[in-house]
PDB file of N, CA and C in Angstrom:
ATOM      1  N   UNK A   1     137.073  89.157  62.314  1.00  0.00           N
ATOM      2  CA  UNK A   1     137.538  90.044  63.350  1.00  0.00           C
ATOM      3  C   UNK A   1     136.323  90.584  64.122  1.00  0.00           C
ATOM      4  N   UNK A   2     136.536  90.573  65.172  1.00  0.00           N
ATOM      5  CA  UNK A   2     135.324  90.740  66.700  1.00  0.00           C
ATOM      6  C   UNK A   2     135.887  92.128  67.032  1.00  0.00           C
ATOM      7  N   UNK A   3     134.879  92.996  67.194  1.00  0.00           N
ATOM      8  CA  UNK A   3     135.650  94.791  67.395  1.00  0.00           C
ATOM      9  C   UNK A   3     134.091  94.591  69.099  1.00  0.00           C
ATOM     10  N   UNK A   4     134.699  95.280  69.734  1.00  0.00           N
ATOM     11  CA  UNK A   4     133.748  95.050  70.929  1.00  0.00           C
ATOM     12  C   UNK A   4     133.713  96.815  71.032  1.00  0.00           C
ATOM     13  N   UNK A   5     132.166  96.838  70.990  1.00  0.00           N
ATOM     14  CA  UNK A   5     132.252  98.586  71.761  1.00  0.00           C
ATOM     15  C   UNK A   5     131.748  98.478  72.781  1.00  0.00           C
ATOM     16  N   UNK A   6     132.058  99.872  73.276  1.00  0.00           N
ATOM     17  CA  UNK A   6     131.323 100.094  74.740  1.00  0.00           C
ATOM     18  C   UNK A   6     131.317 101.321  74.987  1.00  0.00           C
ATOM     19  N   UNK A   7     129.706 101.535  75.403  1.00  0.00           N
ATOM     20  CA  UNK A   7     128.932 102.935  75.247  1.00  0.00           C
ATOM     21  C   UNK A   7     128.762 103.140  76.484  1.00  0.00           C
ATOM     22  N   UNK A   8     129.297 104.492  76.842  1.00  0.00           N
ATOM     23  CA  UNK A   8     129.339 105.139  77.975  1.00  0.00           C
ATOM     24  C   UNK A   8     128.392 105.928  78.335  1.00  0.00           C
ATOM     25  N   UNK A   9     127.213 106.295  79.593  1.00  0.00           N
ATOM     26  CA  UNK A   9     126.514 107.024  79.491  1.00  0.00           C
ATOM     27  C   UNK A   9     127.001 108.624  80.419  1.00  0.00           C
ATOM     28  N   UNK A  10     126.970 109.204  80.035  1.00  0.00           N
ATOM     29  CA  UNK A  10     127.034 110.515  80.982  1.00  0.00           C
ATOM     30  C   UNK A  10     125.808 111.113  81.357  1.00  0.00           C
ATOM     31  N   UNK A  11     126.388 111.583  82.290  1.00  0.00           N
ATOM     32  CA  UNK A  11     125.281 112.773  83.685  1.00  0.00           C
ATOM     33  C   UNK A  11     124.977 113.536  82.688  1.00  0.00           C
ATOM     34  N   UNK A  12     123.233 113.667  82.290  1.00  0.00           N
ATOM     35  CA  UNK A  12     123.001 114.568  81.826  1.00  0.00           C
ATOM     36  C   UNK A  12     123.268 116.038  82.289  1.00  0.00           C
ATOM     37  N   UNK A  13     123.137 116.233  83.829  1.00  0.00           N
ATOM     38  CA  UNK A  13     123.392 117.671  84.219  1.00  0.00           C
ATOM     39  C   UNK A  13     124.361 117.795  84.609  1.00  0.00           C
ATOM     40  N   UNK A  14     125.139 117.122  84.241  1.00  0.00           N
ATOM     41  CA  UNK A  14     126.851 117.321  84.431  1.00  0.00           C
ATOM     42  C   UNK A  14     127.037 117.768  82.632  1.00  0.00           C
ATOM     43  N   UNK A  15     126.504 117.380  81.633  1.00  0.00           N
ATOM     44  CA  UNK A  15     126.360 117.309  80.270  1.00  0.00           C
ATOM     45  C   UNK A  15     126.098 118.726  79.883  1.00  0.00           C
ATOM     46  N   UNK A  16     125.121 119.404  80.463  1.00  0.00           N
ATOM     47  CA  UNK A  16     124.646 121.138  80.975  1.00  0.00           C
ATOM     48  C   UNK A  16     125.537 121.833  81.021  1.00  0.00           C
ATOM     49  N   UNK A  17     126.723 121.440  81.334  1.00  0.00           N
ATOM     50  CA  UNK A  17     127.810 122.259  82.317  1.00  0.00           C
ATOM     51  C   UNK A  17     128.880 122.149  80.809  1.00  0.00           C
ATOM     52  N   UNK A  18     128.869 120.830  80.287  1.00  0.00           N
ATOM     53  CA  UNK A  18     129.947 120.516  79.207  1.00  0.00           C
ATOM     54  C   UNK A  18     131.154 119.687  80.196  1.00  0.00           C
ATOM     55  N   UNK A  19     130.365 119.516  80.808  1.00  0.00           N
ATOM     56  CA  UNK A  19     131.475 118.101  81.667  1.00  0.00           C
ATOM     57  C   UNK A  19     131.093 116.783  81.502  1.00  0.00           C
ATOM     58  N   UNK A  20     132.007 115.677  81.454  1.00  0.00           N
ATOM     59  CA  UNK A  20     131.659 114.735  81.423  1.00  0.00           C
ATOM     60  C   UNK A  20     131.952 113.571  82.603  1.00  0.00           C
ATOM     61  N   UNK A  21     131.005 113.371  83.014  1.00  0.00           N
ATOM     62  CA  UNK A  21     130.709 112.413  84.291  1.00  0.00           C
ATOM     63  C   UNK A  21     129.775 111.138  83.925  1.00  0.00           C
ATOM     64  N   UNK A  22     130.845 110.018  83.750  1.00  0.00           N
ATOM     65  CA  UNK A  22     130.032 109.033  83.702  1.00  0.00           C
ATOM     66  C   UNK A  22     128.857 108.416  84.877  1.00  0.00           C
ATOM     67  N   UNK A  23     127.659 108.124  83.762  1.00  0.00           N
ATOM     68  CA  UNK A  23     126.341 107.892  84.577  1.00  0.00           C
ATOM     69  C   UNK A  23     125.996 106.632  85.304  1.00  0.00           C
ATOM     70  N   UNK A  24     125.902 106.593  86.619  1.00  0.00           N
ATOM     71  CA  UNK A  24     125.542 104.964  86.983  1.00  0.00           C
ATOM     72  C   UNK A  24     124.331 105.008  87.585  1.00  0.00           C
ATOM     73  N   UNK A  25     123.315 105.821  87.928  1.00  0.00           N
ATOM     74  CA  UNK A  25     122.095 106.031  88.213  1.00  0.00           C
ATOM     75  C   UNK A  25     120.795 106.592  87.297  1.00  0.00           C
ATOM     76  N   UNK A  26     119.885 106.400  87.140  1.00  0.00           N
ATOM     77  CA  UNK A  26     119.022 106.578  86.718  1.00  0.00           C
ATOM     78  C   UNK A  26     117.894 107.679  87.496  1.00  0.00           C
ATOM     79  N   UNK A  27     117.268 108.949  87.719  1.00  0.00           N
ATOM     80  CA  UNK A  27     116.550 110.049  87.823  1.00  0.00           C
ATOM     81  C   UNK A  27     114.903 109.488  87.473  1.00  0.00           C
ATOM     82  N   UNK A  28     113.925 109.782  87.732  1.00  0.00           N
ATOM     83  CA  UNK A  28     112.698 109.439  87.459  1.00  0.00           C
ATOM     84  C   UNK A  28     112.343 111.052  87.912  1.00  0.00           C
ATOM     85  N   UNK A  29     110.948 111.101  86.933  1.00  0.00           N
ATOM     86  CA  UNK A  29     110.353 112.775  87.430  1.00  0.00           C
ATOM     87  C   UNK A  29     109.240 113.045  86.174  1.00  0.00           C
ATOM     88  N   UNK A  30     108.631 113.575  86.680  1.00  0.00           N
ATOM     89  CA  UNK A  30     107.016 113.786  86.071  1.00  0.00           C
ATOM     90  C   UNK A  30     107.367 114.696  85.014  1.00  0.00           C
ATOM     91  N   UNK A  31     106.931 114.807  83.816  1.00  0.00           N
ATOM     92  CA  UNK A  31     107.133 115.896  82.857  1.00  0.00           C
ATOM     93  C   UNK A  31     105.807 116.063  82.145  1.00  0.00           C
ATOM     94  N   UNK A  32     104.469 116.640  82.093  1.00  0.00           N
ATOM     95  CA  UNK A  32     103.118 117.049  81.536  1.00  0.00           C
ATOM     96  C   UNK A  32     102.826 115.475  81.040  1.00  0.00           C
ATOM     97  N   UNK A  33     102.777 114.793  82.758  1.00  0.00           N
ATOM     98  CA  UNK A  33     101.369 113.707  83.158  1.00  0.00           C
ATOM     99  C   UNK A  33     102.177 112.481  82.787  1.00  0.00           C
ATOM    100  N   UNK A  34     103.577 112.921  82.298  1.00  0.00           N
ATOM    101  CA  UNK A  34     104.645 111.188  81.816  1.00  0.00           C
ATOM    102  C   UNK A  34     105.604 110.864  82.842  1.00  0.00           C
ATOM    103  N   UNK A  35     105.860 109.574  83.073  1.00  0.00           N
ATOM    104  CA  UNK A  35     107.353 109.677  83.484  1.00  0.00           C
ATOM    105  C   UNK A  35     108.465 109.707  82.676  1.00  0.00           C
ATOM    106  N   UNK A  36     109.507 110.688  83.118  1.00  0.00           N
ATOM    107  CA  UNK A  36     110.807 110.291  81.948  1.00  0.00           C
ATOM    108  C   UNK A  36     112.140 109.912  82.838  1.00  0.00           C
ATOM    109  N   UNK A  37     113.189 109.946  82.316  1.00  0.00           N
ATOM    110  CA  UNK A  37     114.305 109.277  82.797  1.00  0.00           C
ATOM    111  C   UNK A  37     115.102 109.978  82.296  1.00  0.00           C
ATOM    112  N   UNK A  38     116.356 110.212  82.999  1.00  0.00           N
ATOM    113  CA  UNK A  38     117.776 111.037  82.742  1.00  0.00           C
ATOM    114  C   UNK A  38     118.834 110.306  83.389  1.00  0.00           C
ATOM    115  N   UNK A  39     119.764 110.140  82.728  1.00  0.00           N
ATOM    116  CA  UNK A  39     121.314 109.403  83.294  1.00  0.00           C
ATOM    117  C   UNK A  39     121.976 110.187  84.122  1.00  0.00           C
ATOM    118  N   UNK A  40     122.146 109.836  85.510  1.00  0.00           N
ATOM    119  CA  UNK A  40     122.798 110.827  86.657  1.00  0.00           C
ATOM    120  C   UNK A  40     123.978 110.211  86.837  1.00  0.00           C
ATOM    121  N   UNK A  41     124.824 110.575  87.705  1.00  0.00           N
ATOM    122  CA  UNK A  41     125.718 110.131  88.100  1.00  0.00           C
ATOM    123  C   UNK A  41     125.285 110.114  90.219  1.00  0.00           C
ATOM    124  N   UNK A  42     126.075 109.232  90.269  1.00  0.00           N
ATOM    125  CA  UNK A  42     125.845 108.849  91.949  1.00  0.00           C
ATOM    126  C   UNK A  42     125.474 110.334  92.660  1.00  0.00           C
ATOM    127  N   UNK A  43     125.931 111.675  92.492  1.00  0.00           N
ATOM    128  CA  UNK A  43     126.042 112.482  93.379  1.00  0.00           C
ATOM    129  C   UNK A  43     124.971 113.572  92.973  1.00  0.00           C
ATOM    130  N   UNK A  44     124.500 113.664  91.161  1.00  0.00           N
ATOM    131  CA  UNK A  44     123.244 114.040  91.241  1.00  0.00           C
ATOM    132  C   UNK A  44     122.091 113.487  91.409  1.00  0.00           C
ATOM    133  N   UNK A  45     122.164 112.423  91.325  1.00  0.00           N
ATOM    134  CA  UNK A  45     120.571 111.329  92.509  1.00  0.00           C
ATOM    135  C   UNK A  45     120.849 111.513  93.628  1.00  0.00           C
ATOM    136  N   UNK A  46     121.659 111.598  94.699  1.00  0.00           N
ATOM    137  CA  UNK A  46     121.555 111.556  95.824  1.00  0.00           C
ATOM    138  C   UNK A  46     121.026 113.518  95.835  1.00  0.00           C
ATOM    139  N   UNK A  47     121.416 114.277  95.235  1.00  0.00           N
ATOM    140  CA  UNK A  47     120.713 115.903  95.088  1.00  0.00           C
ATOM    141  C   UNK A  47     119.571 115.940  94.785  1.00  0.00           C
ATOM    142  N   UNK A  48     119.400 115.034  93.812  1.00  0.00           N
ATOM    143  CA  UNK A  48     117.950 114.962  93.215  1.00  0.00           C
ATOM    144  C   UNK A  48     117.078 114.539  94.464  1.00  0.00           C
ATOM    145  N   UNK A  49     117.378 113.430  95.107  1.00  0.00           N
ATOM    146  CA  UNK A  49     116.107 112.712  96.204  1.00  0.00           C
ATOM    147  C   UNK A  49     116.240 114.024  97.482  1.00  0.00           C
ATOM    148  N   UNK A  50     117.074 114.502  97.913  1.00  0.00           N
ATOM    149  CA  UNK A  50     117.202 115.363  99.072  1.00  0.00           C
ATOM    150  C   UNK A  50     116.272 116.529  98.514  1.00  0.00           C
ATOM    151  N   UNK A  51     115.871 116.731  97.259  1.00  0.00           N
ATOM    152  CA  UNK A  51     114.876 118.158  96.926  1.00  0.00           C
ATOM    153  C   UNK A  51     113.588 117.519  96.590  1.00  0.00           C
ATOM    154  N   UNK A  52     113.903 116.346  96.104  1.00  0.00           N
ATOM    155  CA  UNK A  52     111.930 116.178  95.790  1.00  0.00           C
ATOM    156  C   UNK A  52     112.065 114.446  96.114  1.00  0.00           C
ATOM    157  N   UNK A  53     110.577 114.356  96.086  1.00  0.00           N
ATOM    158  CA  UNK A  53     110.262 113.223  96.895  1.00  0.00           C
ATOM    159  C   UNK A  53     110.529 111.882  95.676  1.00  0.00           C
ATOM    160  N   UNK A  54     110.560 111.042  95.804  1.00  0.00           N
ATOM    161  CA  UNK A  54     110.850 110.192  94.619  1.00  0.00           C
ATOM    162  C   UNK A  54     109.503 109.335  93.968  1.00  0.00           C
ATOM    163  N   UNK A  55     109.079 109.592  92.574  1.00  0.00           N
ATOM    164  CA  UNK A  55     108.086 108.785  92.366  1.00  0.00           C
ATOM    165  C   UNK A  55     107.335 107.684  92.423  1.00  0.00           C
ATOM    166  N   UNK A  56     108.075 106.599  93.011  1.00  0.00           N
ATOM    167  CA  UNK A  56     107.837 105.247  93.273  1.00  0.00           C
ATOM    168  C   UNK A  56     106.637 105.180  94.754  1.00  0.00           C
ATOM    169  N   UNK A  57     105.829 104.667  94.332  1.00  0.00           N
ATOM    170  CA  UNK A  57     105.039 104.660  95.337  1.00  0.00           C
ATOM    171  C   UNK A  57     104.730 103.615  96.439  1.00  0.00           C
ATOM    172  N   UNK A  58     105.671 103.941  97.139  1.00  0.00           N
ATOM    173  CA  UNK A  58     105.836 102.328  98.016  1.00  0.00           C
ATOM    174  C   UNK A  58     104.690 102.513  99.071  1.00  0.00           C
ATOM    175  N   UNK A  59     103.374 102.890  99.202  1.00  0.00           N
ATOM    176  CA  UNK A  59     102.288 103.165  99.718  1.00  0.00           C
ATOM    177  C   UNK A  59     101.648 101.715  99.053  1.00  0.00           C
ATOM    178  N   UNK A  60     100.940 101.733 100.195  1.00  0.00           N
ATOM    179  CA  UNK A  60      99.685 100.041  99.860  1.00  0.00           C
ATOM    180  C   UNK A  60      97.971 100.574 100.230  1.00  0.00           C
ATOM    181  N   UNK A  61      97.167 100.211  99.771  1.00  0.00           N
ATOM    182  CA  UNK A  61      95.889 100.360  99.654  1.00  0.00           C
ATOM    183  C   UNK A  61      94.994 100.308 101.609  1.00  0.00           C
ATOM    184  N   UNK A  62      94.529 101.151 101.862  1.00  0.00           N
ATOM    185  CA  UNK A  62      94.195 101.243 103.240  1.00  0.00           C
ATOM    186  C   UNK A  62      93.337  99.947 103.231  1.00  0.00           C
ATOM    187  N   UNK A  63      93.063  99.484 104.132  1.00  0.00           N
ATOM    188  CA  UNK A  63      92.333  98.293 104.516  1.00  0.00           C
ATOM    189  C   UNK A  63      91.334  98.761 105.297  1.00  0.00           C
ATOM    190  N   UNK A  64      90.238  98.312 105.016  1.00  0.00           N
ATOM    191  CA  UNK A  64      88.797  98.851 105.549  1.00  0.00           C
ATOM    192  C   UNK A  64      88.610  97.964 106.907  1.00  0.00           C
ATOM    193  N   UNK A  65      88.381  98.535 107.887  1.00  0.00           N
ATOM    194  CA  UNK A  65      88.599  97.963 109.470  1.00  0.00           C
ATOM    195  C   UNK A  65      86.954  97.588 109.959  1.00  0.00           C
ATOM    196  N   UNK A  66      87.124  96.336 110.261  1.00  0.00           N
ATOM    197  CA  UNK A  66      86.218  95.930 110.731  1.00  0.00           C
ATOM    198  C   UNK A  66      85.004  96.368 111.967  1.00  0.00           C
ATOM    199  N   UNK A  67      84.216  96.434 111.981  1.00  0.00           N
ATOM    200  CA  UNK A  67      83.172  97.178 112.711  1.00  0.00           C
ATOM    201  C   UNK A  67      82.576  96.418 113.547  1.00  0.00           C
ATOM    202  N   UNK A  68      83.216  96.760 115.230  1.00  0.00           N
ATOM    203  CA  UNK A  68      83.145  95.565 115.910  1.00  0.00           C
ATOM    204  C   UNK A  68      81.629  95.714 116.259  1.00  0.00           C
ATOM    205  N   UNK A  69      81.199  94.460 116.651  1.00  0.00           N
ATOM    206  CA  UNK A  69      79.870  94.348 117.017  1.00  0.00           C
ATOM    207  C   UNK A  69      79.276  94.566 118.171  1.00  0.00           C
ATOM    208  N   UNK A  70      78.542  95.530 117.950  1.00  0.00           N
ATOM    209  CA  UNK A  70      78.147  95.550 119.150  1.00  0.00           C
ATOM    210  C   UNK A  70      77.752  94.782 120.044  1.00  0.00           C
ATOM    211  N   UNK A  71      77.790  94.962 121.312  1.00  0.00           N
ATOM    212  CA  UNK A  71      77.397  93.801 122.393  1.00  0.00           C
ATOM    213  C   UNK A  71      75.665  93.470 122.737  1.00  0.00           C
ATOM    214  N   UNK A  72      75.729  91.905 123.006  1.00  0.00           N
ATOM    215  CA  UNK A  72      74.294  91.912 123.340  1.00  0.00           C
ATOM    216  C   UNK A  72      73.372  92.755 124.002  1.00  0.00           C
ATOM    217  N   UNK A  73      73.825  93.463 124.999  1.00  0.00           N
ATOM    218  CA  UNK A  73      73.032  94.426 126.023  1.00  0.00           C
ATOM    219  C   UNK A  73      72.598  95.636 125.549  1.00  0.00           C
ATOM    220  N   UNK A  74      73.820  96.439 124.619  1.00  0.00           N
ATOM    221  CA  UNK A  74      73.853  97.798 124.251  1.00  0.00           C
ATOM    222  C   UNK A  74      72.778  97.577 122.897  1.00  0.00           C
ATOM    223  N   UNK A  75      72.624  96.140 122.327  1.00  0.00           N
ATOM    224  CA  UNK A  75      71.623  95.880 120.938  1.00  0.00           C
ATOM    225  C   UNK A  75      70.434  95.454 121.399  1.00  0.00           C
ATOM    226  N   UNK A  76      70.292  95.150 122.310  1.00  0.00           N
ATOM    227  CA  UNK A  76      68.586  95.064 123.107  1.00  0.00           C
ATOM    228  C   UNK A  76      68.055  96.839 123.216  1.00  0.00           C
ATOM    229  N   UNK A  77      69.018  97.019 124.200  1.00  0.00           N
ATOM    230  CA  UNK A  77      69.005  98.424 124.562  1.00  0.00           C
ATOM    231  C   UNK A  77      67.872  99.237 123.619  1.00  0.00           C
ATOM    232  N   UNK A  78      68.615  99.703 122.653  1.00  0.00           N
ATOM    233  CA  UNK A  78      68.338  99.991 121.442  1.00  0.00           C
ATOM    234  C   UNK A  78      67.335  99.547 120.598  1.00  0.00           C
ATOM    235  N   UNK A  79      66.842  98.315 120.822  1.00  0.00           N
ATOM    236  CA  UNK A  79      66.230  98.231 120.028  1.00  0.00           C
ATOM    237  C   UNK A  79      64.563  98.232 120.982  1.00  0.00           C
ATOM    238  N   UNK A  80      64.650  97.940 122.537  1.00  0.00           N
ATOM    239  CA  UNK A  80      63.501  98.704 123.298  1.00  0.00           C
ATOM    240  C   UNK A  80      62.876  99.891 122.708  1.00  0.00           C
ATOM    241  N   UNK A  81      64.415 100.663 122.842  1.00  0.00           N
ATOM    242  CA  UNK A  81      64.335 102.459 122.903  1.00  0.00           C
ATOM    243  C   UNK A  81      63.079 102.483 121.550  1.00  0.00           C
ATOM    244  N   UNK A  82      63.674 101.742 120.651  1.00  0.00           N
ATOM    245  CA  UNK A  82      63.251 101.664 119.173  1.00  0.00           C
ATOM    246  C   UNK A  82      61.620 101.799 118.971  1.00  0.00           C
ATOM    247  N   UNK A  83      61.214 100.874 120.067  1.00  0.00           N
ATOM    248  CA  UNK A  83      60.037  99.820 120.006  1.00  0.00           C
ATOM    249  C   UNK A  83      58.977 100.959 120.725  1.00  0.00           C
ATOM    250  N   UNK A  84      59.811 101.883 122.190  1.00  0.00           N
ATOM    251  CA  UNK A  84      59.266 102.700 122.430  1.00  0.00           C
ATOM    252  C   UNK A  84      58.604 103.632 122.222  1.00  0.00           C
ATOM    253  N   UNK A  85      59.975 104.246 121.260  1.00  0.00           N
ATOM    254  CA  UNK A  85      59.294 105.540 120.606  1.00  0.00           C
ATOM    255  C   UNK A  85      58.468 105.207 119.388  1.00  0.00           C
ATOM    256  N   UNK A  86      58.812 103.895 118.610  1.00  0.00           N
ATOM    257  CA  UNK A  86      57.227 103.823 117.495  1.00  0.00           C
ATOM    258  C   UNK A  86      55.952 103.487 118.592  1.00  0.00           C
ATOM    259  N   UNK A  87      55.719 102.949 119.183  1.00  0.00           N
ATOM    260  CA  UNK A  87      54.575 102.854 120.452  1.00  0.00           C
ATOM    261  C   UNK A  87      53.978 104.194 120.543  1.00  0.00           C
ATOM    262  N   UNK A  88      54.887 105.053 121.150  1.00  0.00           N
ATOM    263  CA  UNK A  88      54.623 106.620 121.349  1.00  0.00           C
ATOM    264  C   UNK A  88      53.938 107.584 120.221  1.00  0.00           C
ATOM    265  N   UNK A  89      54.302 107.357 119.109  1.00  0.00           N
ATOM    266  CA  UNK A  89      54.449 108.075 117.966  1.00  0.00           C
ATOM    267  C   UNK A  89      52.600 107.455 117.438  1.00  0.00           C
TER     268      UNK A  89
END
């Protein structure tokens, strides 16, 4: 004989209250430097993201921008000026 269970999760902060609201979302949130996880239901994740920002960091690494070269004229220029003032000195 085959007995099949099935485990239901409830809204933890529906769970607070002593209500039971089954959970289909998952909560993420910092707790002293960890991430942890709590079983929400659809309408406390959508409360949860409208008050704090969500941990996932869909940010990418800045890209270091190329340093255009200066032009032939303005690098002569410069390097006269250069030639000048050690001459002078």
């Amino acid at each position: 004989m085959v007995t099949e269970v099935f485990t239901r999760k409830y809204c933890d902060p529906h769970a607070v209250r002593d209500e039971k609201v089954e959970a289909t979302e998952v909560v993420q949130f910092a707790w002293e430097g960890t991430v942890r996880e709590v079983d929400a239901c659809a309408e406390c994740k959508k409360e949860y993201e409208t008050r704090f920002e969500p941990l996932v960091d869909y940010s990418r690494p800045v890209k270091k921008r190329r340093a255009s070269k200066p032009k032939a004229e303005e690098s002569a220029a410069k390097a006269q000026d250069a030639e000048n003032e050690s001459a002078n000195a």
